[in-house]
N, C-alpha and C. Protein backbone atom coordinates (compact mmCIF):
# COMPACT_ATOMS: atom_id res chain seq x y z
N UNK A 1 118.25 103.59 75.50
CA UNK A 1 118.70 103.47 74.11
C UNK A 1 118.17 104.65 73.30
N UNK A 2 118.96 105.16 72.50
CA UNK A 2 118.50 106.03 71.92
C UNK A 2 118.04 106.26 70.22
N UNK A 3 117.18 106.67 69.72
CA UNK A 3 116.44 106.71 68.47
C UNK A 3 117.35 105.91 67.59
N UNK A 4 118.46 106.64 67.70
CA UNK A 4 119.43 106.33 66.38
C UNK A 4 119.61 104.46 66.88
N UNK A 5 120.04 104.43 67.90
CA UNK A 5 120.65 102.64 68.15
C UNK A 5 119.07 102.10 68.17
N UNK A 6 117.90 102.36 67.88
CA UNK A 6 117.44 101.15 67.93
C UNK A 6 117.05 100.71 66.43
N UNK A 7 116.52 99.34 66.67
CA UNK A 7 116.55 98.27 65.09
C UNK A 7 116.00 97.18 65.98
N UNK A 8 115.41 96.78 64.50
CA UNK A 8 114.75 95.52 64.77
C UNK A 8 114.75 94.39 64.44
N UNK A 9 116.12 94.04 63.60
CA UNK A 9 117.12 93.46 63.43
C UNK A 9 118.16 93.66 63.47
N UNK A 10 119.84 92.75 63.94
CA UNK A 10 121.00 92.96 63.35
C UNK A 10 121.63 92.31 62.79
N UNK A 11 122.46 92.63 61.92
CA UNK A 11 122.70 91.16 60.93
C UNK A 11 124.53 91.49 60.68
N UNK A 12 124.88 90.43 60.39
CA UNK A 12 126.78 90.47 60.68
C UNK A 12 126.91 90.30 59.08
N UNK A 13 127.42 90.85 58.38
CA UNK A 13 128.23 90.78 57.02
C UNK A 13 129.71 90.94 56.89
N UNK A 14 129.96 89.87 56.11
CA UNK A 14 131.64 90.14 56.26
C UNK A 14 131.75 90.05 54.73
N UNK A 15 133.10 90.93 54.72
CA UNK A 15 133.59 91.34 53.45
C UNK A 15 134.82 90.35 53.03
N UNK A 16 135.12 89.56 52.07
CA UNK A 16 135.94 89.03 51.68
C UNK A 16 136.29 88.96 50.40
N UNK A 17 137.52 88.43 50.12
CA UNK A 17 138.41 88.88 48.88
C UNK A 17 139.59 89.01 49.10
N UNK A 18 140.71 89.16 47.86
CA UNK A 18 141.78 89.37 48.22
C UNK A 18 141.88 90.64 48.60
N UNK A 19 143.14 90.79 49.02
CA UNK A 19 143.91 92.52 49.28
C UNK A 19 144.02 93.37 47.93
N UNK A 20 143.23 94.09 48.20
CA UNK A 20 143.42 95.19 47.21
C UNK A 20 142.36 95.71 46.20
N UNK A 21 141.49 94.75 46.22
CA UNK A 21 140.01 94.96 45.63
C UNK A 21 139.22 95.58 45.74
N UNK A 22 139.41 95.82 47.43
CA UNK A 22 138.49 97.80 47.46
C UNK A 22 137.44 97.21 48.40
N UNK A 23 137.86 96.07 49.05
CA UNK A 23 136.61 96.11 50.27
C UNK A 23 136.72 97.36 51.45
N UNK A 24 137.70 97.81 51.94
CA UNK A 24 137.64 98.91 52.59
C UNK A 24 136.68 99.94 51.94
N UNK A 25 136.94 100.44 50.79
CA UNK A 25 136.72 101.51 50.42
C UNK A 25 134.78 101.41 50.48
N UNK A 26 134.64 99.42 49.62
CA UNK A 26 133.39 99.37 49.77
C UNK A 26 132.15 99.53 51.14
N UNK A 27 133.03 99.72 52.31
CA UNK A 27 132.54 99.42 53.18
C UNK A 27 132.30 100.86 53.79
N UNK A 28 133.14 102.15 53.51
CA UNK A 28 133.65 103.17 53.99
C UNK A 28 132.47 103.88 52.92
N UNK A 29 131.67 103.61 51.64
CA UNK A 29 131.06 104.37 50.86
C UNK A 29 129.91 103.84 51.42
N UNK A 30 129.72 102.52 51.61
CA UNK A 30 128.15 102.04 52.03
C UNK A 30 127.75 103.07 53.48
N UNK A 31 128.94 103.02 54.19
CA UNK A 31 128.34 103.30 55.56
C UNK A 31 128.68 104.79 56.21
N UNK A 32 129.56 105.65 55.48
CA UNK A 32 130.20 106.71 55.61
C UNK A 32 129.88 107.56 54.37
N UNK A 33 129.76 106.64 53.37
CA UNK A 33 129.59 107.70 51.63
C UNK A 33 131.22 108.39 51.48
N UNK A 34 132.51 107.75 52.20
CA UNK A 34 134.01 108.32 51.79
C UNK A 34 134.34 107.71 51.22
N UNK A 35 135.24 107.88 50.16
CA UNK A 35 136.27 107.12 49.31
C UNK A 35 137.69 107.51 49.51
N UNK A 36 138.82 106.59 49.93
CA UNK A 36 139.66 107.20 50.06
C UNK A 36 140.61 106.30 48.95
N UNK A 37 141.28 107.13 48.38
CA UNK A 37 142.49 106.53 46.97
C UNK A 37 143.55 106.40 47.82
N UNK A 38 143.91 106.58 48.91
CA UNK A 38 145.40 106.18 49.33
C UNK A 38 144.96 105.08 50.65
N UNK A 39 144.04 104.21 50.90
CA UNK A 39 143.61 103.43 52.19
C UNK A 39 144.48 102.09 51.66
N UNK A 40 144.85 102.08 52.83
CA UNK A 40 146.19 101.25 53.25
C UNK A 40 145.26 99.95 53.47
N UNK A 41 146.23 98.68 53.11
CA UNK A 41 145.90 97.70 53.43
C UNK A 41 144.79 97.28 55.21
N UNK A 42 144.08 96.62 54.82
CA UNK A 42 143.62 96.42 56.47
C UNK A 42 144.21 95.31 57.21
N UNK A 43 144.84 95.54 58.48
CA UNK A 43 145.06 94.88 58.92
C UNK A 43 144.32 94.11 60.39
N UNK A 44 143.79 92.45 60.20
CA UNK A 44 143.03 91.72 60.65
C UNK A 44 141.69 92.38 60.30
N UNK A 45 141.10 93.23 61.18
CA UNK A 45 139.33 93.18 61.10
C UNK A 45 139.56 94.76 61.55
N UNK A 46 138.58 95.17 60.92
CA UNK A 46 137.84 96.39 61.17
C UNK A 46 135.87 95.77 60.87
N UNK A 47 135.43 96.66 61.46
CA UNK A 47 133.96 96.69 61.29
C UNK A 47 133.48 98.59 61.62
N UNK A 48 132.07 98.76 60.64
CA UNK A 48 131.24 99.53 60.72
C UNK A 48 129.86 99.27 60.88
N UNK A 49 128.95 100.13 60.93
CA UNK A 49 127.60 99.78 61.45
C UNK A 49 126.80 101.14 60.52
N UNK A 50 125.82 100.53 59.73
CA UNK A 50 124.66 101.60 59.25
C UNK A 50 123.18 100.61 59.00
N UNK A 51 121.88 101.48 59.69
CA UNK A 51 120.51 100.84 59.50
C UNK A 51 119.94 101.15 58.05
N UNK A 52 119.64 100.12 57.65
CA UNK A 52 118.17 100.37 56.49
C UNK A 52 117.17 100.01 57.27
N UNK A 53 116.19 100.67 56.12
CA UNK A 53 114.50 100.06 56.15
C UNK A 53 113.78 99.25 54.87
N UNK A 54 113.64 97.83 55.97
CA UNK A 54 113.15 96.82 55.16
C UNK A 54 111.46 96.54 55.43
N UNK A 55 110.51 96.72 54.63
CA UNK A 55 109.33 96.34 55.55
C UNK A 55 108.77 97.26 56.48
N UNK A 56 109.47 98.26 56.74
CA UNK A 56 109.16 98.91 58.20
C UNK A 56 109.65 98.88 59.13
N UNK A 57 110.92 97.84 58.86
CA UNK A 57 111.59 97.69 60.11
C UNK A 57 113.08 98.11 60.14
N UNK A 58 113.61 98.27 61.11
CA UNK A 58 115.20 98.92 60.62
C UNK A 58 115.92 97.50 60.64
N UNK A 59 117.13 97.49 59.56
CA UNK A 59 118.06 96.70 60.13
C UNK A 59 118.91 97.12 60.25
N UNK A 60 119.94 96.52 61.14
CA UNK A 60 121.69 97.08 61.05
C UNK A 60 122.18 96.60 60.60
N UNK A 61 122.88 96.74 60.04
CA UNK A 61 123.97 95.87 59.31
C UNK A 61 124.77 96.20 59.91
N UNK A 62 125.87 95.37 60.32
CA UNK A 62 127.30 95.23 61.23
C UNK A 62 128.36 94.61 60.30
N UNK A 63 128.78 95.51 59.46
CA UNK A 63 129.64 95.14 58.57
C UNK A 63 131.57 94.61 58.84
N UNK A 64 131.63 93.73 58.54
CA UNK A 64 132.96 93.32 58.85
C UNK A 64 134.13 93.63 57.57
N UNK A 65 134.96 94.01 57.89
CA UNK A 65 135.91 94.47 56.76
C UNK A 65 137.56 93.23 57.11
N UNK A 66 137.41 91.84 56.63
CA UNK A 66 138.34 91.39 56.95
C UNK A 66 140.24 91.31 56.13
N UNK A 67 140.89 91.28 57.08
CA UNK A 67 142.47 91.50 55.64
C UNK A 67 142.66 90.50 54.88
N UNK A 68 142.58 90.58 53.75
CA UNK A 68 142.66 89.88 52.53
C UNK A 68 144.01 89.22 52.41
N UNK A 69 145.04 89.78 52.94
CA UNK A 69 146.01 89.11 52.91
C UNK A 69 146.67 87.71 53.58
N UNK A 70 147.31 86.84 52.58
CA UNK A 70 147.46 85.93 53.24
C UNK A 70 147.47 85.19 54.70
N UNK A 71 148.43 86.47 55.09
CA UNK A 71 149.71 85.97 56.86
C UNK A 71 148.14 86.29 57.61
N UNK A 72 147.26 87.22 57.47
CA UNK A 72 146.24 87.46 58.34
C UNK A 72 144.94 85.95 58.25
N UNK A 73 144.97 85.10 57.47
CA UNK A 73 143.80 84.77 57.18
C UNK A 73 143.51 83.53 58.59
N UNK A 74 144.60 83.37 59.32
CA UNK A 74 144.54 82.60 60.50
C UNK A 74 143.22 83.39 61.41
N UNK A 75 143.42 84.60 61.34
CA UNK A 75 142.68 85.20 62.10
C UNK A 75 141.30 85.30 61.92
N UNK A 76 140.97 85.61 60.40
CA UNK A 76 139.48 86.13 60.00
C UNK A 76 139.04 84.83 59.84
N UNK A 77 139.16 83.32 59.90
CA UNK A 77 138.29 82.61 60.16
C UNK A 77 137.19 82.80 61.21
N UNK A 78 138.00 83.20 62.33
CA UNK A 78 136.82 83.33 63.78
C UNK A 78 135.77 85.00 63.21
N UNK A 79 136.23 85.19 62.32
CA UNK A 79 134.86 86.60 61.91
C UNK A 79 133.84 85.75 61.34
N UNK A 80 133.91 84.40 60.78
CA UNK A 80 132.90 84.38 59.96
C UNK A 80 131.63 83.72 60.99
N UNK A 81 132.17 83.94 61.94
CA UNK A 81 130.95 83.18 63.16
C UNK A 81 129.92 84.48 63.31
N UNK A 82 129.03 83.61 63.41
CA UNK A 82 128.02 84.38 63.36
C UNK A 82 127.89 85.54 61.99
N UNK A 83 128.24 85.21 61.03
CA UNK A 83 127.92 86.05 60.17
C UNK A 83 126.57 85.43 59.32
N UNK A 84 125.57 86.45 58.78
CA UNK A 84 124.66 85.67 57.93
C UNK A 84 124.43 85.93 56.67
N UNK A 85 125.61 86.80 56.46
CA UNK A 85 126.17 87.69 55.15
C UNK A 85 127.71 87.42 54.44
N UNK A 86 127.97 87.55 53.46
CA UNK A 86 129.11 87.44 52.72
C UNK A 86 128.98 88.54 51.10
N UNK A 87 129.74 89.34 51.35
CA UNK A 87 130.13 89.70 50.00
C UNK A 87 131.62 89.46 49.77
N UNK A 88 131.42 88.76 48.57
CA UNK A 88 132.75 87.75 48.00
C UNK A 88 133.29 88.98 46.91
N UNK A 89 134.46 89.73 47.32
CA UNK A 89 134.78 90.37 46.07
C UNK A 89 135.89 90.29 45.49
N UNK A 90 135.96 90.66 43.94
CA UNK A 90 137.19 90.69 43.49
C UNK A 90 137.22 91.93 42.58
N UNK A 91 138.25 92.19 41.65
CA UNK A 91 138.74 93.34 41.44
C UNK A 91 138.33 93.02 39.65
N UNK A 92 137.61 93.84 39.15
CA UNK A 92 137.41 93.24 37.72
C UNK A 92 138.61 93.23 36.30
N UNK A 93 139.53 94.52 37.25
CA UNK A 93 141.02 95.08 36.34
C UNK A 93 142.04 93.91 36.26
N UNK A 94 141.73 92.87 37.44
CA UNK A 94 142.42 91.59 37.85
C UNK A 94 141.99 90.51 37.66
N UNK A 95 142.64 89.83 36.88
CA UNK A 95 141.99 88.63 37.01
C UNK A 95 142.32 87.37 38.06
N UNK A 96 143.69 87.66 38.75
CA UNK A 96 143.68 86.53 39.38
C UNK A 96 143.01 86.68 40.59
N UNK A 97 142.44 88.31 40.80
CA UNK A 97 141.63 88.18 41.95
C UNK A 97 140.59 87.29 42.05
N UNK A 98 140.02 87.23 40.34
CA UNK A 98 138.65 86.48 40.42
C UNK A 98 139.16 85.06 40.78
N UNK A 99 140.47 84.59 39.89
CA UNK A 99 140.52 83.32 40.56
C UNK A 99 140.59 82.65 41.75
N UNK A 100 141.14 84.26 42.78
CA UNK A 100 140.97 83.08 44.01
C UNK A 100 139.18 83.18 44.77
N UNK A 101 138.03 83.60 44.30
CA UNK A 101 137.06 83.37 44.40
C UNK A 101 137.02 82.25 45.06
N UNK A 102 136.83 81.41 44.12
CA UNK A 102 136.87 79.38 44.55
C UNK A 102 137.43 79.49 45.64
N UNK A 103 138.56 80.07 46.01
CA UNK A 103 139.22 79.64 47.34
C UNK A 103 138.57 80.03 48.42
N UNK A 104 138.52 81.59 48.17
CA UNK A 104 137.41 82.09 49.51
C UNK A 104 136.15 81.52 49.48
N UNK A 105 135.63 81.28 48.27
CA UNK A 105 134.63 80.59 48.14
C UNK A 105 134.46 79.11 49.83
N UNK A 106 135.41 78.76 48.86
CA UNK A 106 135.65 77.26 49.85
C UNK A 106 135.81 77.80 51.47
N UNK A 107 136.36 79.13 51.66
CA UNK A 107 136.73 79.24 53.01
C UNK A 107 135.47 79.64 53.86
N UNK A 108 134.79 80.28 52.88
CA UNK A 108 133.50 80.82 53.35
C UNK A 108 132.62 79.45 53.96
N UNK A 109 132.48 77.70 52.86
CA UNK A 109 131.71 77.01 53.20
C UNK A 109 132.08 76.29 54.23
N UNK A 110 133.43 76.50 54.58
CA UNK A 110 134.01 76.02 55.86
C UNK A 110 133.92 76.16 57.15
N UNK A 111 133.76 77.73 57.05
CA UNK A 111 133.97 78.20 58.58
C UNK A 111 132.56 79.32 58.81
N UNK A 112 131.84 79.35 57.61
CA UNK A 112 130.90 80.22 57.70
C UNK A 112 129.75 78.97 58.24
N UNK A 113 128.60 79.79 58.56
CA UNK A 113 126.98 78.94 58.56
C UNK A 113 126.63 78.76 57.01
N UNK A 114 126.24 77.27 56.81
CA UNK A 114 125.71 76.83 55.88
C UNK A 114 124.90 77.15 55.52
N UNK A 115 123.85 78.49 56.07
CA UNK A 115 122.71 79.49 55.35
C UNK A 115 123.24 80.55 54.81
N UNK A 116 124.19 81.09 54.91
CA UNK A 116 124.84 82.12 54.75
C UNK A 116 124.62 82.66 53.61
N UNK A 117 124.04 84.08 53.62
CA UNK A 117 123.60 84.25 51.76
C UNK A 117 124.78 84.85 51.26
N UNK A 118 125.56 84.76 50.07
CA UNK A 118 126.49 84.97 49.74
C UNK A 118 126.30 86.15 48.04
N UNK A 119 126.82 86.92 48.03
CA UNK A 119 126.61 87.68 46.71
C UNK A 119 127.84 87.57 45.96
N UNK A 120 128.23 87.66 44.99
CA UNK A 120 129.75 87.92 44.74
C UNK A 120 130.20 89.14 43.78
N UNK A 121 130.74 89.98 44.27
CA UNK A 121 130.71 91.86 43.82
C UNK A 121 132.13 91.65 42.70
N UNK A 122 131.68 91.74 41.82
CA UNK A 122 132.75 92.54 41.20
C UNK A 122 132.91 93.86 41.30
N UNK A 123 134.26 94.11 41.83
CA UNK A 123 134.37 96.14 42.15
C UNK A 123 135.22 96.65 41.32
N UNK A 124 135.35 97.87 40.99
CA UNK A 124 135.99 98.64 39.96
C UNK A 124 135.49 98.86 38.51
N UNK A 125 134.42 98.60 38.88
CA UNK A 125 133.56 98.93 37.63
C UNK A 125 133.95 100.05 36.41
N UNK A 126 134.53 101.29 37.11
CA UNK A 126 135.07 102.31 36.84
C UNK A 126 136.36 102.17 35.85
N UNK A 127 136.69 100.96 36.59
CA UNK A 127 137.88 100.53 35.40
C UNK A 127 137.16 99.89 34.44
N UNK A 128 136.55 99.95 33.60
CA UNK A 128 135.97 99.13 32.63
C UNK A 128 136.79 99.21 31.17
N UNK A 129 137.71 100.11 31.16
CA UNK A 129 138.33 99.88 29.86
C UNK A 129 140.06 99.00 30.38
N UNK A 130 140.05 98.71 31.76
CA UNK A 130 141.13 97.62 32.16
C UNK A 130 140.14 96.31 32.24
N UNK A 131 139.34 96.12 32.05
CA UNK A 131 138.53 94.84 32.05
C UNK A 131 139.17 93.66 31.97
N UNK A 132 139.56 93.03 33.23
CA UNK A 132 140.40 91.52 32.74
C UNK A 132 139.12 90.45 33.27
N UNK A 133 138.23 90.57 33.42
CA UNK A 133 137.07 89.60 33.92
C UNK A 133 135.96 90.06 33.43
N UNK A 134 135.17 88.98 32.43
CA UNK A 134 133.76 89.62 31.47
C UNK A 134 132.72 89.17 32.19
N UNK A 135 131.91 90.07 32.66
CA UNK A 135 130.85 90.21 33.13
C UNK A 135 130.25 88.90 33.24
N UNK A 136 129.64 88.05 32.32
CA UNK A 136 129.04 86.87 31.59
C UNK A 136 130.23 85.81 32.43
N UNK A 137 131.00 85.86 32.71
CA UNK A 137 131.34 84.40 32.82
C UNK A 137 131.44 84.78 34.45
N UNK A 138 131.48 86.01 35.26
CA UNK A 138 131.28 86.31 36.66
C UNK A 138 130.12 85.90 37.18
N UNK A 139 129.31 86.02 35.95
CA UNK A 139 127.70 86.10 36.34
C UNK A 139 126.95 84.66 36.70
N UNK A 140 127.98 83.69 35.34
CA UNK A 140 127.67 82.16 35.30
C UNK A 140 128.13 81.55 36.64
N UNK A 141 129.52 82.28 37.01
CA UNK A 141 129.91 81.61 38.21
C UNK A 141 129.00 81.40 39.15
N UNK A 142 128.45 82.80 39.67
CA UNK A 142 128.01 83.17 40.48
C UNK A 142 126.12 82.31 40.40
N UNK A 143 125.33 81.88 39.46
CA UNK A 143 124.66 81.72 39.22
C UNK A 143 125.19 79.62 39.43
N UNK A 144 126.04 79.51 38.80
CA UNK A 144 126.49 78.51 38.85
C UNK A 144 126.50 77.45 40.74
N UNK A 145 126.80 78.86 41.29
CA UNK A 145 127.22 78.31 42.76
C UNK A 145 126.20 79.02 43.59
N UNK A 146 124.82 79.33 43.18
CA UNK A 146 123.75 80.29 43.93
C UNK A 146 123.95 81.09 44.69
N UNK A 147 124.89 81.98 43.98
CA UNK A 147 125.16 83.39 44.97
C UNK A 147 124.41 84.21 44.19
N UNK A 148 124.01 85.67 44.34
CA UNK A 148 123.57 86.47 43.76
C UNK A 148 124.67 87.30 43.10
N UNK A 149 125.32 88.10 42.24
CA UNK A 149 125.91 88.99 41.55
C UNK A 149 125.76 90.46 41.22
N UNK A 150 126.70 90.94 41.37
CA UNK A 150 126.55 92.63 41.30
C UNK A 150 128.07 93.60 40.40
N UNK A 151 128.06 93.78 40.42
CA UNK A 151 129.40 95.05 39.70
C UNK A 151 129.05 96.09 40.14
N UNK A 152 130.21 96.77 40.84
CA UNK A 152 129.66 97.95 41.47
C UNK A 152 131.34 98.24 41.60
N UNK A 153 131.38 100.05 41.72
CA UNK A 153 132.40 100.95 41.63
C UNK A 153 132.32 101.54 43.34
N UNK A 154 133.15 101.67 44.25
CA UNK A 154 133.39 102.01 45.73
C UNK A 154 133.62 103.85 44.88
N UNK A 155 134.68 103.97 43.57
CA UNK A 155 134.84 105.13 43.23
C UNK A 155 133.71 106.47 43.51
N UNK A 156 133.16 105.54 41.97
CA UNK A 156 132.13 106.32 41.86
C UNK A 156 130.29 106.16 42.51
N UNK A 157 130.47 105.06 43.46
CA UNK A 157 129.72 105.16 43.65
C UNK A 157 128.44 104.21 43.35
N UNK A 158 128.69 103.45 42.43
CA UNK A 158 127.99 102.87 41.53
C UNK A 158 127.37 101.52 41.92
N UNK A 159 126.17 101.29 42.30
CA UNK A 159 125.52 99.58 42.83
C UNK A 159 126.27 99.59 44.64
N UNK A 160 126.49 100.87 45.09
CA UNK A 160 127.38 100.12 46.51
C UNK A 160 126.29 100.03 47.55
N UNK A 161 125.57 100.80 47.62
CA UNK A 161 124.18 100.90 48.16
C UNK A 161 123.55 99.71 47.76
N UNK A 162 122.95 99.37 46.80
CA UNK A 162 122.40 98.78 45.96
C UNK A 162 122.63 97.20 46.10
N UNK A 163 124.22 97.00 46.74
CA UNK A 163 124.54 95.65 46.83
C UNK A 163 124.46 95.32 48.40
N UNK A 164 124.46 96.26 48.87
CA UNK A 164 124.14 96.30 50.57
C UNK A 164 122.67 95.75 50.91
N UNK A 165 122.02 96.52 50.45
CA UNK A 165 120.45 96.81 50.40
C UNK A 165 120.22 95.53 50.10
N UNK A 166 120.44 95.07 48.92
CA UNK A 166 119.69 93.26 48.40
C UNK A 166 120.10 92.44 49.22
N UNK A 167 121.49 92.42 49.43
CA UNK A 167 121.73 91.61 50.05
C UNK A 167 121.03 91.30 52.38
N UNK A 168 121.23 92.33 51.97
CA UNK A 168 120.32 92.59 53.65
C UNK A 168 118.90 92.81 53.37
N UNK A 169 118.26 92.46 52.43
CA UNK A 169 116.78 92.70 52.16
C UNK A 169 116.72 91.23 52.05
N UNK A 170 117.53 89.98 51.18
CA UNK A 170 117.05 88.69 51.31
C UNK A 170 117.62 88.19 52.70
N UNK A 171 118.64 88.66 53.26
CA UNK A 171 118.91 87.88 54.90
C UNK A 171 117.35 87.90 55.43
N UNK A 172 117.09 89.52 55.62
CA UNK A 172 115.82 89.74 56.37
C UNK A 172 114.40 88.81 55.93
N UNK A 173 114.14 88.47 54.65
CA UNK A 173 113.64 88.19 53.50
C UNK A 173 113.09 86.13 54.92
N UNK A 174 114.66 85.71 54.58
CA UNK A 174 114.67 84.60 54.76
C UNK A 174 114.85 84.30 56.46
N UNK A 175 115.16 85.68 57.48
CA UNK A 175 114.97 85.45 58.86
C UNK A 175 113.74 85.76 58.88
N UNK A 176 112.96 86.20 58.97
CA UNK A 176 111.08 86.68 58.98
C UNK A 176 110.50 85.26 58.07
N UNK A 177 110.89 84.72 57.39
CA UNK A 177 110.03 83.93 56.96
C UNK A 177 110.44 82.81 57.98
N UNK A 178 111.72 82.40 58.24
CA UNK A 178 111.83 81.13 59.57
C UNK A 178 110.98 81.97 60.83
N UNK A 179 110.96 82.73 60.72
CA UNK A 179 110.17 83.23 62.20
C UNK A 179 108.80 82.97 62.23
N UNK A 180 108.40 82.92 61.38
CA UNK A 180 106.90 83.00 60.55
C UNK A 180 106.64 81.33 60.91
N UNK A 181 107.76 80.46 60.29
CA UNK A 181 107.48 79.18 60.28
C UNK A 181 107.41 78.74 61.89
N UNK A 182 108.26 79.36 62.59
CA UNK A 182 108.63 78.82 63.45
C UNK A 182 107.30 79.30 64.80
N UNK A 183 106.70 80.25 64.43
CA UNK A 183 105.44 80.45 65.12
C UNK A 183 104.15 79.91 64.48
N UNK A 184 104.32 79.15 63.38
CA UNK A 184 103.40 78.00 62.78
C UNK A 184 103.49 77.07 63.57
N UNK A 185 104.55 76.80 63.76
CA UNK A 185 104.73 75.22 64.35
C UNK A 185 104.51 75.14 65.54
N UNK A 186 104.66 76.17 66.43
CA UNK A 186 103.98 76.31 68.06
C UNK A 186 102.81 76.36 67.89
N UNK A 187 101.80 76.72 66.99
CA UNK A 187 100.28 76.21 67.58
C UNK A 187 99.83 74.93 66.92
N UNK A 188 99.55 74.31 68.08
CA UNK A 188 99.40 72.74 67.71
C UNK A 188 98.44 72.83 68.27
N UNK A 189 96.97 72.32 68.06
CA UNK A 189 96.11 72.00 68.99
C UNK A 189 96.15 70.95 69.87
N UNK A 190 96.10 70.62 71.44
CA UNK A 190 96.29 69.83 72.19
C UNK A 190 94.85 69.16 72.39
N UNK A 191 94.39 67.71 72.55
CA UNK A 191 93.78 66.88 72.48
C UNK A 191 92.47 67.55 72.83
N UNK A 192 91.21 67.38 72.60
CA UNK A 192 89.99 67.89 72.77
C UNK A 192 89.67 69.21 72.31
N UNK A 193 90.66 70.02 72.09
CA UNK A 193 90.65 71.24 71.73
C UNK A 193 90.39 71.70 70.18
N UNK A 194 90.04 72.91 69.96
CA UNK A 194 90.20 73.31 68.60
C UNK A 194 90.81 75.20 68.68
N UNK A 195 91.99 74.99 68.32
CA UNK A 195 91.99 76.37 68.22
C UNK A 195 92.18 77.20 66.62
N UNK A 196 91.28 78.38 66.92
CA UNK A 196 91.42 78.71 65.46
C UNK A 196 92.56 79.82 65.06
N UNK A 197 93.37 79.34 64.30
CA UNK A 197 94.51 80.32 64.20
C UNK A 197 94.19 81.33 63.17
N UNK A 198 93.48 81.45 62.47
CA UNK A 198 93.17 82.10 61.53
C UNK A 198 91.25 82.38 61.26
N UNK A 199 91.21 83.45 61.03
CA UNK A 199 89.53 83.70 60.48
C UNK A 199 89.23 83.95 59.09
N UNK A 200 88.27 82.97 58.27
CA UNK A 200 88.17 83.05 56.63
C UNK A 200 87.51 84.51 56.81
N UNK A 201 87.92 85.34 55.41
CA UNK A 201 86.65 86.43 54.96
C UNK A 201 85.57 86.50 55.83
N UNK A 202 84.99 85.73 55.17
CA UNK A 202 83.31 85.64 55.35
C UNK A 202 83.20 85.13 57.01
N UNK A 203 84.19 84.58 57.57
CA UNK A 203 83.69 84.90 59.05
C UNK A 203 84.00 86.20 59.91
N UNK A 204 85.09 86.76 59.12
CA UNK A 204 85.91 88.33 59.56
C UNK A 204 84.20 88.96 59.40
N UNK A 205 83.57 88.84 58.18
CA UNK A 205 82.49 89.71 57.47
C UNK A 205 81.20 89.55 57.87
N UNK A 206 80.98 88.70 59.06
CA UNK A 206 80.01 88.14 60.04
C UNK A 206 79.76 89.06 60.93
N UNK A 207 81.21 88.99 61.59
CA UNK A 207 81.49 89.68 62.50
C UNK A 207 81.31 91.47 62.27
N UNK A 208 81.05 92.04 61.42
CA UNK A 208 81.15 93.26 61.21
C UNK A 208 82.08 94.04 60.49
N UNK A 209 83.20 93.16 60.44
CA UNK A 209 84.54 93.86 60.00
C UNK A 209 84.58 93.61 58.74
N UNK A 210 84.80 94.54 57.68
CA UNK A 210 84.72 94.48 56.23
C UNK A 210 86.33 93.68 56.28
N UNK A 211 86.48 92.76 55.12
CA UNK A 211 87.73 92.07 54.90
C UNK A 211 88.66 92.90 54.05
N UNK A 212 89.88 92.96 54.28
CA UNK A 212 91.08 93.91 54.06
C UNK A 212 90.75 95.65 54.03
């Protein structure tokens, strides 16, 4: 394996929303830094792959780019397996994009894992003087249904990093802490025994070793 492929996590994110909202583009700036103004509808699934550093550790993100359009949506149910990511987007120049939120919303709690951290992006930021969706009532939604929230431009650039990053900083956030738990719960002391899983200060400071 080589430098670049290794990580020490990988984590599946899928992009959802209707057609036309700019998840391609969002996905093509996070992981490429291109924007393209003429990218054609996607049809079924595309995916890309780029590492951060969380902690010290790399993750990948394995980004899924699914088609927003109706006739396809038979298909992108089976993407949301194994995903432990969701960015829910809609188009802020549109409003009925935001409305079908709720729907993907619902499709997401269906066929996705019930941990699934979910953000919900408003994109086109850039359009801000077409504004058909106010910030404040995106924000309530989103707060409303414990997703996290962002506005961000694929154009210019704006929060696309930024919404990648948080969102793959609390996956990681909340897989390291079940890992944590889950190597709590394997030391059990077995009958007669005492084992010490931990050393206070002042016995670290016994021993010679100054504490932290």
């Amino acid at each position: 394996m080589s430098r670049d492929e290794e990580y020490d996590y990988l984590f599946k994110v899928v992009l959802i929303g209707d057609s036309g909202v700019g998840k391609t583009n969002l996905l093509s700036r996070f992981t490429r830094n291109e924007f393209n103004l003429e990218s054609k509808s996607t049809i079924g699934v595309e995916f890309a792959t780029r590492s951060i550093q969380v902690d010290n550790k790399v993750i990948k993100a394995q980004i899924w780019d699914t088609a927003g359009q109706e006739r396809y949506r038979a298909i992108t149910s089976a993407y949301y397996r194994g995903a432990v990511g969701a960015l829910l987007v809609y188009d802020i120049s549109k409003h009925s994009t935001y409305e079908s939120v709720d729907r993907w919303l619902k499709e997401l709690r269906d066929h996705a894992d019930s941990n699934i951290v979910i953000m919900l992006v408003g994109n086109k930021s850039d359009l801000r003087h077409l504004r058909a969706v106010p910030t404040d009532e995106a924000k309530q939604f989103a707060s409303d249904n414990g997703l996290s929230f962002i506005e961000t431009s694929a154009l210019d650039a704006t929060n696309v990093d930024q919404s990648f990053q948080q969102i793959l900083t609390e996956i990681y956030r909340i897989v390291s802490n079940k890992a944590l738990e889950s190597s709590n719960n394997t030391i059990k002391p077995t009958s007669g025994q005492t084992i010490l899983v931990s050393q206070t200060p002042d016995e670290q400071s016994k021993q010679g070793g100054g504490c932290c």
